[in-house]
Protein backbone atom coordinates (compact mmCIF):
# COMPACT_ATOMS: atom_id res chain seq x y z
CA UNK A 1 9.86 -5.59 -6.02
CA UNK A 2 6.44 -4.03 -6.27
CA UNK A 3 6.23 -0.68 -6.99
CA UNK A 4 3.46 1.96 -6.79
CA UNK A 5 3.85 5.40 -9.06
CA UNK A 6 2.07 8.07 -7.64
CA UNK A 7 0.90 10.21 -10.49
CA UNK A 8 -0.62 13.43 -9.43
CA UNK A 9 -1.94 17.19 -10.50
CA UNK A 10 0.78 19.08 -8.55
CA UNK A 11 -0.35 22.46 -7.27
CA UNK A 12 1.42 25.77 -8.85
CA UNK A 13 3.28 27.71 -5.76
CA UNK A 14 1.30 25.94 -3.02
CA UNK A 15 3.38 23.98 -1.00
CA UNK A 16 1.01 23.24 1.68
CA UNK A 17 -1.77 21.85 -0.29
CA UNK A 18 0.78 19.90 -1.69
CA UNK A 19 2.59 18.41 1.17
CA UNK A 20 -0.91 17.28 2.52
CA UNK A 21 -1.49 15.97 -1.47
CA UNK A 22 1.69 13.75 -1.00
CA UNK A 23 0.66 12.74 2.52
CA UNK A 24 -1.91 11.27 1.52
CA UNK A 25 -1.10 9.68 -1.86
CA UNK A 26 1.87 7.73 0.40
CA UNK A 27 -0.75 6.35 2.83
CA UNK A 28 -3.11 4.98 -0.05
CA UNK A 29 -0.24 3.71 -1.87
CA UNK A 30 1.28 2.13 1.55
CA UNK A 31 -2.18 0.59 1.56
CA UNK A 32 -1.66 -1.46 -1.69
CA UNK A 33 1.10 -3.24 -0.16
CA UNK A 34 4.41 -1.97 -2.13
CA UNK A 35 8.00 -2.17 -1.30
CA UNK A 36 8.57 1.66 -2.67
CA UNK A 37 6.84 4.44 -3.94
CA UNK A 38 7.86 6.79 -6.39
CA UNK A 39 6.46 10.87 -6.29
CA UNK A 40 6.79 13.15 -9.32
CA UNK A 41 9.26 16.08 -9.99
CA UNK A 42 8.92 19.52 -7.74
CA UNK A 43 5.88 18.41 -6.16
CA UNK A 44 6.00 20.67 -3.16
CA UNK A 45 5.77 23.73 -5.46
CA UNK A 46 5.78 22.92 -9.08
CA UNK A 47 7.46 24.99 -11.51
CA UNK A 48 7.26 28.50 -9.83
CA UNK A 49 10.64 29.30 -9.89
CA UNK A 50 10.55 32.62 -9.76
CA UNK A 51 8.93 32.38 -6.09
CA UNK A 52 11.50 30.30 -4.67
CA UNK A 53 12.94 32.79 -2.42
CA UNK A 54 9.68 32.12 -0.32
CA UNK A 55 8.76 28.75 -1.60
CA UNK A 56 11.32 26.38 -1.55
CA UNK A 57 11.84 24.20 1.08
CA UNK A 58 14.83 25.08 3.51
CA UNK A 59 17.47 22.37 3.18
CA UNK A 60 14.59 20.10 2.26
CA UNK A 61 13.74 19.41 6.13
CA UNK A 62 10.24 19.35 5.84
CA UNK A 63 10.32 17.09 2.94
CA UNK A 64 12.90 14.72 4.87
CA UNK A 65 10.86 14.80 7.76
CA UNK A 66 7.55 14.41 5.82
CA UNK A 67 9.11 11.27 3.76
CA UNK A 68 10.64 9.52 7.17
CA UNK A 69 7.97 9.56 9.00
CA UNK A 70 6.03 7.95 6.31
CA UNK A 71 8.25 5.68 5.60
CA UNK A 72 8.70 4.73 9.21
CA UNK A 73 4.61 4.25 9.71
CA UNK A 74 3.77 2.88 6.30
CA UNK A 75 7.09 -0.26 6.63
CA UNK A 76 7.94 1.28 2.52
CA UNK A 77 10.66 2.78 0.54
CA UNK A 78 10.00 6.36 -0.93
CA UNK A 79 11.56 7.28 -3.94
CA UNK A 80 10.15 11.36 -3.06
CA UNK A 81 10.45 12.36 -6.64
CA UNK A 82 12.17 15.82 -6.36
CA UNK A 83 11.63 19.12 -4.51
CA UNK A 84 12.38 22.84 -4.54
CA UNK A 85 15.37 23.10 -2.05
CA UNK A 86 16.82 26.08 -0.88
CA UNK A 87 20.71 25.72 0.68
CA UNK A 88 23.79 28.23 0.93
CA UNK A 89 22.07 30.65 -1.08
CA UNK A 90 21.33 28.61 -3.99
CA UNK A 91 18.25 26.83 -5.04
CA UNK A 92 18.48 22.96 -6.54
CA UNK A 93 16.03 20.66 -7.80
CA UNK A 94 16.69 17.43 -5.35
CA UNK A 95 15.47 14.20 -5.14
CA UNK A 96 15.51 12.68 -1.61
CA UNK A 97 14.92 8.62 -1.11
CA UNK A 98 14.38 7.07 2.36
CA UNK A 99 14.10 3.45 3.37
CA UNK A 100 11.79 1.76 5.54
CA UNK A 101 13.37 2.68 8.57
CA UNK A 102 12.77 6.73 7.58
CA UNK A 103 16.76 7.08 7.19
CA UNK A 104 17.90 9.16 4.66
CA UNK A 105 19.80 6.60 1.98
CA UNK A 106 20.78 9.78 -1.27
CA UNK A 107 19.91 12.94 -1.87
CA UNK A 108 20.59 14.01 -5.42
CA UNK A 109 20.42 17.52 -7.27
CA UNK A 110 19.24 17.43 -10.63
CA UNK A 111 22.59 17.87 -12.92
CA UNK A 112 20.67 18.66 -16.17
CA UNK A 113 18.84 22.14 -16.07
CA UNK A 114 15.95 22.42 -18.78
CA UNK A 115 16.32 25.56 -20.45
CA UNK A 116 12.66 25.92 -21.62
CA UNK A 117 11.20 25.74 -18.27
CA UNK A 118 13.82 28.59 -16.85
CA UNK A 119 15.83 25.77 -14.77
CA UNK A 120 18.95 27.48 -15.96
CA UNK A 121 18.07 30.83 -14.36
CA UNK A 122 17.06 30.04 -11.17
CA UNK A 123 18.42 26.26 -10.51
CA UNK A 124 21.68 25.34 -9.26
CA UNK A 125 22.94 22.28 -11.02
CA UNK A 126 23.90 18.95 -9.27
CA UNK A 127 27.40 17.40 -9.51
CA UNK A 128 27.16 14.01 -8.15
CA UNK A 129 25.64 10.29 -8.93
CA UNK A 130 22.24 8.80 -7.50
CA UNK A 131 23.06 4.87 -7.10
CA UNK A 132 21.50 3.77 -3.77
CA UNK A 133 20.30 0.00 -2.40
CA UNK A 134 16.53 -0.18 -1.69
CA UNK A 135 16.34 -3.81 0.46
CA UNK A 136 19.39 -5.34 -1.04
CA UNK A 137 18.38 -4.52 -4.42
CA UNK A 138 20.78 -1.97 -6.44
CA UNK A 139 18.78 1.30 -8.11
CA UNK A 140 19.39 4.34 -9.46
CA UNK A 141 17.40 7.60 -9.90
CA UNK A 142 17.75 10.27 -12.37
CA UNK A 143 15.29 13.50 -13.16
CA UNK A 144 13.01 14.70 -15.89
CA UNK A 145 15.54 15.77 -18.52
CA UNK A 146 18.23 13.46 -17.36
CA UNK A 147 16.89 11.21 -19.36
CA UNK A 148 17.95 12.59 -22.50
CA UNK A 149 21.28 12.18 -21.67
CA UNK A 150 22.11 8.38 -21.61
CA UNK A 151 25.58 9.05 -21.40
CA UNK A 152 25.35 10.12 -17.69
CA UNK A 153 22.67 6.97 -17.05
CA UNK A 154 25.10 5.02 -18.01
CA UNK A 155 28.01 6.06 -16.34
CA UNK A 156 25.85 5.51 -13.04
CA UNK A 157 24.23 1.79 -14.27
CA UNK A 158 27.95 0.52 -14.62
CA UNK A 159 27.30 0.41 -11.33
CA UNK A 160 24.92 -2.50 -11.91
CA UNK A 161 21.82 -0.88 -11.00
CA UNK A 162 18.61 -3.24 -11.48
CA UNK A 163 16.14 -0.34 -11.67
CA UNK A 164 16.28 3.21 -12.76
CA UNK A 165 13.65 6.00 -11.28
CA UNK A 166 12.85 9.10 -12.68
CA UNK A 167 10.73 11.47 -11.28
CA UNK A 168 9.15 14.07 -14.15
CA UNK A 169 7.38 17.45 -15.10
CA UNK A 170 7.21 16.21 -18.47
CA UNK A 171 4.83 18.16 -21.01
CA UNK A 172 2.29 16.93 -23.12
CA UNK A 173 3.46 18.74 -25.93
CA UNK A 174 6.64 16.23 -25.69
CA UNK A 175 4.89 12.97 -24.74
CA UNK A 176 5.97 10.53 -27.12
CA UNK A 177 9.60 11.62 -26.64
CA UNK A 178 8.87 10.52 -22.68
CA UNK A 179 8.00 6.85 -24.01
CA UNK A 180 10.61 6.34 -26.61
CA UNK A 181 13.46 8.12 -24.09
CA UNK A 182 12.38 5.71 -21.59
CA UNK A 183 12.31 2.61 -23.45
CA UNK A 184 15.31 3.06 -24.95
CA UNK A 185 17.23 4.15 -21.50
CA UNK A 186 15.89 0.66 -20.38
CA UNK A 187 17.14 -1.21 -23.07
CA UNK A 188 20.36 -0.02 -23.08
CA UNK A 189 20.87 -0.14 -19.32
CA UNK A 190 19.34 -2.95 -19.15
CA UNK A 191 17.29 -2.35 -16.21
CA UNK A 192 13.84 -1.69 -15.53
CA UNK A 193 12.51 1.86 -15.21
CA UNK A 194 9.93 2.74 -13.03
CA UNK A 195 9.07 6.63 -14.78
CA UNK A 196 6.39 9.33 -12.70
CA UNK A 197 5.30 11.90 -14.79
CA UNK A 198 2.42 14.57 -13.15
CA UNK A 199 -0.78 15.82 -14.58
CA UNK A 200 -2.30 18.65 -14.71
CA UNK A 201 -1.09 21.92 -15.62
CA UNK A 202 0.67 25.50 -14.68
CA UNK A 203 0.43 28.60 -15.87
CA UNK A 204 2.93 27.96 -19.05
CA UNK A 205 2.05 24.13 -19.82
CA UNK A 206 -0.03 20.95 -19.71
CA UNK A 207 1.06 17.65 -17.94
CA UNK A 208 0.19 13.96 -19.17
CA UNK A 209 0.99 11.72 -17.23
CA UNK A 210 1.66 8.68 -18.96
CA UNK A 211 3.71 7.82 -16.33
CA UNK A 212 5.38 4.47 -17.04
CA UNK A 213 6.96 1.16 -15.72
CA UNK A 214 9.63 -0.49 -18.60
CA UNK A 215 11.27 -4.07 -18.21
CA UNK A 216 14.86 -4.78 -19.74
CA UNK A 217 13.63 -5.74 -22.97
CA UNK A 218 11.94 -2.26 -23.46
CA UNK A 219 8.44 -3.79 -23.05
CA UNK A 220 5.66 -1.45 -21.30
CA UNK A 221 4.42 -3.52 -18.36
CA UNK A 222 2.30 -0.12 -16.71
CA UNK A 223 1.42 3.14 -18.04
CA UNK A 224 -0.80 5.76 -16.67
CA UNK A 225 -3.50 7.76 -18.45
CA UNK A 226 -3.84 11.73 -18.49
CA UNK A 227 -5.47 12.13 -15.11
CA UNK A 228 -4.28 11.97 -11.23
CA UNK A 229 -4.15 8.11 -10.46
CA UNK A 230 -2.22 5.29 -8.20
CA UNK A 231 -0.09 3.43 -10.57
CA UNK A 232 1.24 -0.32 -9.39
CA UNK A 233 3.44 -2.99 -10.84
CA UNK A 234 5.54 -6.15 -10.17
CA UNK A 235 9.46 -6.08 -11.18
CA UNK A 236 10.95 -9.21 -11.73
CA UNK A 237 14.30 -8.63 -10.95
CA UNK A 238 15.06 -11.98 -12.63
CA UNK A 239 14.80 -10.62 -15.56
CA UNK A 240 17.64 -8.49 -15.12
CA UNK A 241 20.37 -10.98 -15.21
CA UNK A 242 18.81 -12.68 -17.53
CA UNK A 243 19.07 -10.09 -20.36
CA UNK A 244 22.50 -9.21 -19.46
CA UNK A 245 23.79 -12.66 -19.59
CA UNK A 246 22.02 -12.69 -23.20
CA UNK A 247 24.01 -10.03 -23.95
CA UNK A 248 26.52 -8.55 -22.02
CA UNK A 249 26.64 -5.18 -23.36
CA UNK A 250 28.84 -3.68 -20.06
CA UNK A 251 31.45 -6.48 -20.68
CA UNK A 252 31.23 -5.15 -24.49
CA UNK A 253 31.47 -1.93 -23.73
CA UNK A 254 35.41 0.06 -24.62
CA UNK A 255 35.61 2.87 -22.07
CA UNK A 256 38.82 3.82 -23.28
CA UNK A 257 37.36 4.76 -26.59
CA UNK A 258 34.69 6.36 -24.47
């Protein structure tokens, strides 16, 4: 599976310059010859929450409709990070993937809200799992602050997952949390991770990028600097079966305990 991380400076509370930003980032990436691409976290309006009454995007249409027709034109699976959604009243932070064929395969609202950046105020929390199949291969995708949770990656990668997404507004203040969290969420699932982390910055914090690609064993095989750029990488999905039949850590495990 070859993968391409688009890692970008995400406009504050300007969704149109940033739906033409993602158009085009898909169409370079599509030009590099990947099977998927993976966006960043709220890239259609960044962390402007309190403007979401007029800035999020209505049942994420625009974004679905963006994404498939992409994916339809380009032949690629989009991973589309996540986006400001507004449905029933309520605003979430979702993730939407779509295949080659433009059909919707999950949409997922972020279940963890991140206190310091307001989430908890003005996002609705998700309740449900993010496992999908991206051509044939089992993946799962998870958000930002999800990651410090491993119990709920877990849960979800007993579902044999190969590779884990996550889509990220990740500070720079926090950055070496963001590589150790990562590594260690692939080495106990497992499972690769393919991480996107923006740039940039808004009016309360800086962005590094750093965005990251992780085998099984933990072992960096991409990373991104501090500055807008097309990330790509191979995934050996080999691999994957080969460190779980080293050691089988979900036949080990004793749900009953836990």
């Amino acid at each position: 599976m070859r993968v391409a991380l688009a890692q970008l400076n995400i406009q504050f509370g300007d969704p149109d310059a940033n739906y033409e930003q993602i158009e085009v980032a898909i169409q370079r990436a599509a030009e590099q010859t990947v099977d998927v691409i993976v966006l960043p976290e709220m890239w259609n309006t960044g962390y402007a929450l309190t403007r979401l009454n007029v800035l999020a995007d209505d049942d994420g249409q625009r974004t679905l409709q963006l994404l498939s027709k992409l994916a339809r034109q380009c032949r690629v699976n989009i991973v589309g990070g996540s986006v400001a959604v507004a449905r029933d009243g309520h605003y979430y932070n979702e993730m939407l993937v779509v295949d080659r064929q433009g059909q919707l395969l999950s949409r997922y609202d972020k279940v963890h809200r991140f206190g310091l950046m307001a989430e908890d105020r003005y996002i609705t929390a998700g309740e449900t799992e993010n496992v999908f199949e991206l051509d044939g291969t089992v993946a799962m995708g998870a958000v930002c602050y999800d990651i410090r949770f491993p119990e709920w990656l877990r849960k979800q990668a007993a579902r044999g997952p190969q590779v884990v997404f996550v889509s990220a507004e990740w500070p720079t203040v926090r950055q070496m949390q963001w590589r150790l969290l990562l590594q260690a969420r692939a080495i106990e699932n497992q499972a690769f991770v393919v991480a996107v982390n923006r740039v940039g910055s808004d009016p309360d914090n800086q962005f590094g990028g750093q965005s990251l690609v992780i085998d099984p064993l933990g072992q960096i095989v991409a990373i991104g600097g501090a500055h807008a750029q097309l990330i790509t990488a191979e995934l050996d999905l080999t691999q994957v079966d080969q460190v779980r039949g080293q050691i089988p850590v979900f036949e080990d495990r004793r749900p009953e305990l836990y």
